[in-house]
N, C-alpha and C. Protein backbone atom coordinates (compact mmCIF):
# COMPACT_ATOMS: atom_id res chain seq x y z
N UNK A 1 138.34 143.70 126.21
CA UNK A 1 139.78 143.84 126.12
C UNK A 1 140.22 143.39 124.73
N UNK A 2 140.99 144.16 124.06
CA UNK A 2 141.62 144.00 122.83
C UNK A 2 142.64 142.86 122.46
N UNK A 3 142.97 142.22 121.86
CA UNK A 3 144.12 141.52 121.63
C UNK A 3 144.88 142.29 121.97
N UNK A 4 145.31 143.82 121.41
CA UNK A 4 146.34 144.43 122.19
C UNK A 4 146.87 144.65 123.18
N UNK A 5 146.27 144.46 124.17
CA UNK A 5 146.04 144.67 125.55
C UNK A 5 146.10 143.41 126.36
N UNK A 6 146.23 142.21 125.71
CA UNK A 6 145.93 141.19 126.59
C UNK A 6 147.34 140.66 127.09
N UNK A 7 147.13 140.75 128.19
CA UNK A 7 148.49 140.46 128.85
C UNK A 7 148.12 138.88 129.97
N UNK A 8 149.00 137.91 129.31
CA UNK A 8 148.59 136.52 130.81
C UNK A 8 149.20 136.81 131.37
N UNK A 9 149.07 136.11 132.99
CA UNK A 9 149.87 136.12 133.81
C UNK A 9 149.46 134.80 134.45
N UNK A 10 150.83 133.79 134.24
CA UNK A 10 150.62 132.76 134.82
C UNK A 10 150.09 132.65 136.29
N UNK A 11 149.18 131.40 136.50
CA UNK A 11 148.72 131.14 137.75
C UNK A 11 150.01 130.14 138.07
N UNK A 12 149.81 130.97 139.73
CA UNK A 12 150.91 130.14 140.53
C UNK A 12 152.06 129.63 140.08
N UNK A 13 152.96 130.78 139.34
CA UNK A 13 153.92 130.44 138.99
C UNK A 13 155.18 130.20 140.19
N UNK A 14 155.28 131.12 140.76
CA UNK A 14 156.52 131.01 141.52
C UNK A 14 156.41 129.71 142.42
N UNK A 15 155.68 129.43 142.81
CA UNK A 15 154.48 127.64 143.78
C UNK A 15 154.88 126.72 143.02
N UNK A 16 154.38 126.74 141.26
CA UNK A 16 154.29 125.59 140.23
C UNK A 16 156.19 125.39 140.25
N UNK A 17 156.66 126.67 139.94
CA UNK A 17 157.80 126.26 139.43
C UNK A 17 158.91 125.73 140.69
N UNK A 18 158.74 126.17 141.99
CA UNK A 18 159.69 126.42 143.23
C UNK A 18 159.19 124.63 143.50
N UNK A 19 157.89 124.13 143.04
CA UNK A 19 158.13 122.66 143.22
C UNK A 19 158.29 121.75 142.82
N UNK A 20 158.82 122.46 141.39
CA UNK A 20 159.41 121.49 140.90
C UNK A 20 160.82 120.79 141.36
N UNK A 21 161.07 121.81 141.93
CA UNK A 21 162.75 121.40 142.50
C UNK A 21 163.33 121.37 140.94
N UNK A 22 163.98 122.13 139.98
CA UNK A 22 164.55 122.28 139.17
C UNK A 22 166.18 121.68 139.08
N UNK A 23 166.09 120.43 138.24
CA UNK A 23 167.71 120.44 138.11
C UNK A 23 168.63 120.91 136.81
N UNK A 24 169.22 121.83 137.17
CA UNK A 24 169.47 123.13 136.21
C UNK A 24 169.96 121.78 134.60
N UNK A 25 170.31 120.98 134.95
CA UNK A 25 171.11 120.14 133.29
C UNK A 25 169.74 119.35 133.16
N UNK A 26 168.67 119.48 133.99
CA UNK A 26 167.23 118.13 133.44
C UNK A 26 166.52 118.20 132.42
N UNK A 27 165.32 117.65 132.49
CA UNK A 27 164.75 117.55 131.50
C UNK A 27 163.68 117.69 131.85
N UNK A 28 162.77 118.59 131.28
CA UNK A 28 161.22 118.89 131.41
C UNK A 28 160.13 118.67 130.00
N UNK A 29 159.04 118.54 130.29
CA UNK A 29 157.76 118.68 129.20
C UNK A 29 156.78 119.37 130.07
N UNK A 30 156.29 120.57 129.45
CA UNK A 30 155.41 121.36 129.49
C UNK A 30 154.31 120.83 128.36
N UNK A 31 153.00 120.21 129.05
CA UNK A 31 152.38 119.99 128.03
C UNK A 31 151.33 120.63 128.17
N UNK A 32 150.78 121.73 128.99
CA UNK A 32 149.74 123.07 128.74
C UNK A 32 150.45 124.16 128.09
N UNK A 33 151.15 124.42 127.11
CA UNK A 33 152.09 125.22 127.23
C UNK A 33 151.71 126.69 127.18
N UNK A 34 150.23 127.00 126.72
CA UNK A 34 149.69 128.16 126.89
C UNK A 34 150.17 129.47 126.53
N UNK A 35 150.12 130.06 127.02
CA UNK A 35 151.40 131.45 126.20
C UNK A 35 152.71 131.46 126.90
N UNK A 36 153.51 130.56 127.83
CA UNK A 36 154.50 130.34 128.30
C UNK A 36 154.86 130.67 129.36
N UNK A 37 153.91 131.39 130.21
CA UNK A 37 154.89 132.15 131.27
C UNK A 37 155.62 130.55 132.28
N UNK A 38 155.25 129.34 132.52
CA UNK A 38 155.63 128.95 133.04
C UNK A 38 156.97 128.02 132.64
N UNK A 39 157.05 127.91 131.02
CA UNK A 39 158.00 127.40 130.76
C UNK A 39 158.90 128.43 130.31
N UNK A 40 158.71 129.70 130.12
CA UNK A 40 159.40 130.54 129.77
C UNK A 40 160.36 130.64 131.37
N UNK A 41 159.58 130.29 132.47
CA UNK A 41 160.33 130.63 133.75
C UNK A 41 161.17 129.00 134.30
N UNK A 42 161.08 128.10 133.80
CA UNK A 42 161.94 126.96 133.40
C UNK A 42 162.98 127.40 132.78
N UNK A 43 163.04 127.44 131.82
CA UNK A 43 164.15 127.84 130.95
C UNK A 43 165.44 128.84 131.81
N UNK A 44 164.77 129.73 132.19
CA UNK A 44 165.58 130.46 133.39
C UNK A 44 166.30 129.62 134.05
N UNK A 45 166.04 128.99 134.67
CA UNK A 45 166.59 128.01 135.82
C UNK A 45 167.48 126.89 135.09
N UNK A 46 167.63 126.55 133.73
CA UNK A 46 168.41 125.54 133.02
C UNK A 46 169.37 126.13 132.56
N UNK A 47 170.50 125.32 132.68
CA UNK A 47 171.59 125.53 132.38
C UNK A 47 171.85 125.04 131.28
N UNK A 48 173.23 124.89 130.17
CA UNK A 48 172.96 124.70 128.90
C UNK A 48 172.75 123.74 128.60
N UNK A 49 173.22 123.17 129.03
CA UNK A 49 172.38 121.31 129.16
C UNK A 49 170.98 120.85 129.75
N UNK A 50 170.45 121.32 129.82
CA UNK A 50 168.96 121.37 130.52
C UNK A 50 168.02 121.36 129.04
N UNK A 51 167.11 120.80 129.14
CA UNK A 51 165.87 120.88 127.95
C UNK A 51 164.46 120.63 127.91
N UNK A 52 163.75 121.99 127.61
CA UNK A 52 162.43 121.89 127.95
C UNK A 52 161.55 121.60 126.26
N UNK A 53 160.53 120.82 126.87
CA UNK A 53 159.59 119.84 125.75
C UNK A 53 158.76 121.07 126.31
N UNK A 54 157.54 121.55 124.89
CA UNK A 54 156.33 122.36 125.30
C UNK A 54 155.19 121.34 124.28
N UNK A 55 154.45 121.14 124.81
CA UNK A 55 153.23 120.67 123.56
C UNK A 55 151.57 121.67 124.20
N UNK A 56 151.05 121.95 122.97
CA UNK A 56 149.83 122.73 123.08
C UNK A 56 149.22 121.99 122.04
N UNK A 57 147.45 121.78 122.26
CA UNK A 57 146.79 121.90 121.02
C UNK A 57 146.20 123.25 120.45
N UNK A 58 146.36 124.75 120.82
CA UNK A 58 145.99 125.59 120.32
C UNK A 58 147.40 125.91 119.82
N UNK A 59 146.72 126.50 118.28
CA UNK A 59 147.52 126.58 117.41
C UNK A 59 148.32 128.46 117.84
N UNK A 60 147.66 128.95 118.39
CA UNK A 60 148.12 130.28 118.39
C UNK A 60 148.98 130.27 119.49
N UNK A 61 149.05 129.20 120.82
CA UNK A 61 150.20 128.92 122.20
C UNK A 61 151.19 128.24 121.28
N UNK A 62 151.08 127.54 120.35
CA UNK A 62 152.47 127.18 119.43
C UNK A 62 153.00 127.88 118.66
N UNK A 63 152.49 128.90 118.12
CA UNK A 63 152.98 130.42 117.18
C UNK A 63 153.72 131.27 118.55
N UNK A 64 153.03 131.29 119.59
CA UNK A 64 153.47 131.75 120.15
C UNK A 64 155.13 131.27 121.43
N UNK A 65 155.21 130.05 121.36
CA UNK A 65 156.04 129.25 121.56
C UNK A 65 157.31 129.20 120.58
N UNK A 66 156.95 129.74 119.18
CA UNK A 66 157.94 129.07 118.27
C UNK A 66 158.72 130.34 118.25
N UNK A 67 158.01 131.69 119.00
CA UNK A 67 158.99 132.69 119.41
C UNK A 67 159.95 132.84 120.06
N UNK A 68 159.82 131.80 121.11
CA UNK A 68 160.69 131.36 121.94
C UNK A 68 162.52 131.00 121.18
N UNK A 69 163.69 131.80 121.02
CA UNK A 69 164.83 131.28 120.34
C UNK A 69 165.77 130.73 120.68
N UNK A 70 165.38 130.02 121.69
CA UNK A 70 166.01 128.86 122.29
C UNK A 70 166.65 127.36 121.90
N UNK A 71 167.93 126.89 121.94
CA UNK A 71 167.99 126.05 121.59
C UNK A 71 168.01 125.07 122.09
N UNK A 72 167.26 124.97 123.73
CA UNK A 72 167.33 124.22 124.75
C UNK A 72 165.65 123.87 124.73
N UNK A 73 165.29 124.47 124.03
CA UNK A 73 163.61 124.62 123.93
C UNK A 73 162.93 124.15 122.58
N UNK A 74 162.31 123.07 122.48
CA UNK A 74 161.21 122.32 121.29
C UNK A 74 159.83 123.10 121.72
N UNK A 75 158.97 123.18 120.83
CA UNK A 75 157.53 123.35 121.17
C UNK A 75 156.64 122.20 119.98
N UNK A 76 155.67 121.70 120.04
CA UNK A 76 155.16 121.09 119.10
C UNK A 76 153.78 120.58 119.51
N UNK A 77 153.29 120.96 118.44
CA UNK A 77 151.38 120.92 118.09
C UNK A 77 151.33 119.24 118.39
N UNK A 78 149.82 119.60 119.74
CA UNK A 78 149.27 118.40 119.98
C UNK A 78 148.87 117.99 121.54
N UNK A 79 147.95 117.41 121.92
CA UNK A 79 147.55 117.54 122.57
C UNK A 79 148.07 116.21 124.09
N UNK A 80 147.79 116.66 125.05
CA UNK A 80 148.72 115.99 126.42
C UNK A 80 148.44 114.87 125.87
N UNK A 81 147.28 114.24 125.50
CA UNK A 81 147.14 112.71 125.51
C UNK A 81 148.10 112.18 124.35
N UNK A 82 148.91 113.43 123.54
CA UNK A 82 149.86 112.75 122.64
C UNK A 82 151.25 112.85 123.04
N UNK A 83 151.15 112.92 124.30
CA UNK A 83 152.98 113.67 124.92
C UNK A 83 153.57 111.68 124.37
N UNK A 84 153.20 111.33 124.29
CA UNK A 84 153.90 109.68 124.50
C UNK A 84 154.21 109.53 122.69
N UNK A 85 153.57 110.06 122.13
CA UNK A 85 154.41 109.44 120.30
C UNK A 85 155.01 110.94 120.17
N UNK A 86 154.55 112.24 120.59
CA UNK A 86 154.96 113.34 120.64
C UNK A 86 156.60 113.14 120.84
N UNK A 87 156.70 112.82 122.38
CA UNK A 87 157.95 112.39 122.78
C UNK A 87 159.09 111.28 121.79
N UNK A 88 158.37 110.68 121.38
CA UNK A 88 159.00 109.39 120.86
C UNK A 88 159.23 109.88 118.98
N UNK A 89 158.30 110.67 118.43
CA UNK A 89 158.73 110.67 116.78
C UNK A 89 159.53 112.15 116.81
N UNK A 90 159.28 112.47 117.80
CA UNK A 90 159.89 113.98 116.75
C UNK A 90 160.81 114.31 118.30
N UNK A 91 161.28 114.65 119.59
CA UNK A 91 161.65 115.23 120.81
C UNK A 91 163.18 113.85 120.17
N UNK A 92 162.70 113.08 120.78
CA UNK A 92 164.07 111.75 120.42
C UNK A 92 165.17 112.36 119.26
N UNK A 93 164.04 112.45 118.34
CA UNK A 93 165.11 112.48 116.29
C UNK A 93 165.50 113.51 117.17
N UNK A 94 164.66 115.04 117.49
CA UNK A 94 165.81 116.44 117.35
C UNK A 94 166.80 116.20 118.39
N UNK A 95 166.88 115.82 119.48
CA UNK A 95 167.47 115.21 120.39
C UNK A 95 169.01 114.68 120.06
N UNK A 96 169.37 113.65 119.22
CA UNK A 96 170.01 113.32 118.54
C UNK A 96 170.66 114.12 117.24
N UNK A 97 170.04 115.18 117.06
CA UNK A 97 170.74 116.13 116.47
C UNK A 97 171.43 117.22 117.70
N UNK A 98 170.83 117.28 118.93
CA UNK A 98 171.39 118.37 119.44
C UNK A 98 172.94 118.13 119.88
């Protein structure tokens, strides 16, 4: 199969996301963020006050994240075991700008 052709399709999305119990103004971190289908289907469910965190360590799920033109939506390079300074140097500062 070609890059052209490659289409994901999130596992167990409608399951993953229906348990989250979504509160449309909350706050989420997606830290597999993968090619998005599951935070792309977050975002849906937030209202304008709502804000989703994505972190990936592959560099091509963050190219592909930064497509995302959302202003309710951060994405940023790095891996789950860094969601904790992730969260704290850079999610906080833009935060305070929003």
């Amino acid at each position: 199969m070609s890059k052209e052709n490659f289409t994901h399709i999130p596992v167990l999305l409608n399951e993953s996301i229906d348990g989250l119990n979504i509160n449309p103004a909350g706050t989420y971190l997606d830290c597999t963020f993968g090619r998005g289908g599951h935070s792309k289907e977050i975002l849906k469910r937030l209202n304008q006050n709502g804000r989703l965190v994505a972190i990936d360590q592959d560099l091509a799920a963050v190219a592909e994240g930064k497509k995302i033109n959302d202003k309710r939506f951060d994405i940023y390079h790095g891996k789950f075991s860094s969601m904790d300074e992730i969260v704290k140097k850079k999610v906080l500062k833009s935060w305070m700008e929003f």
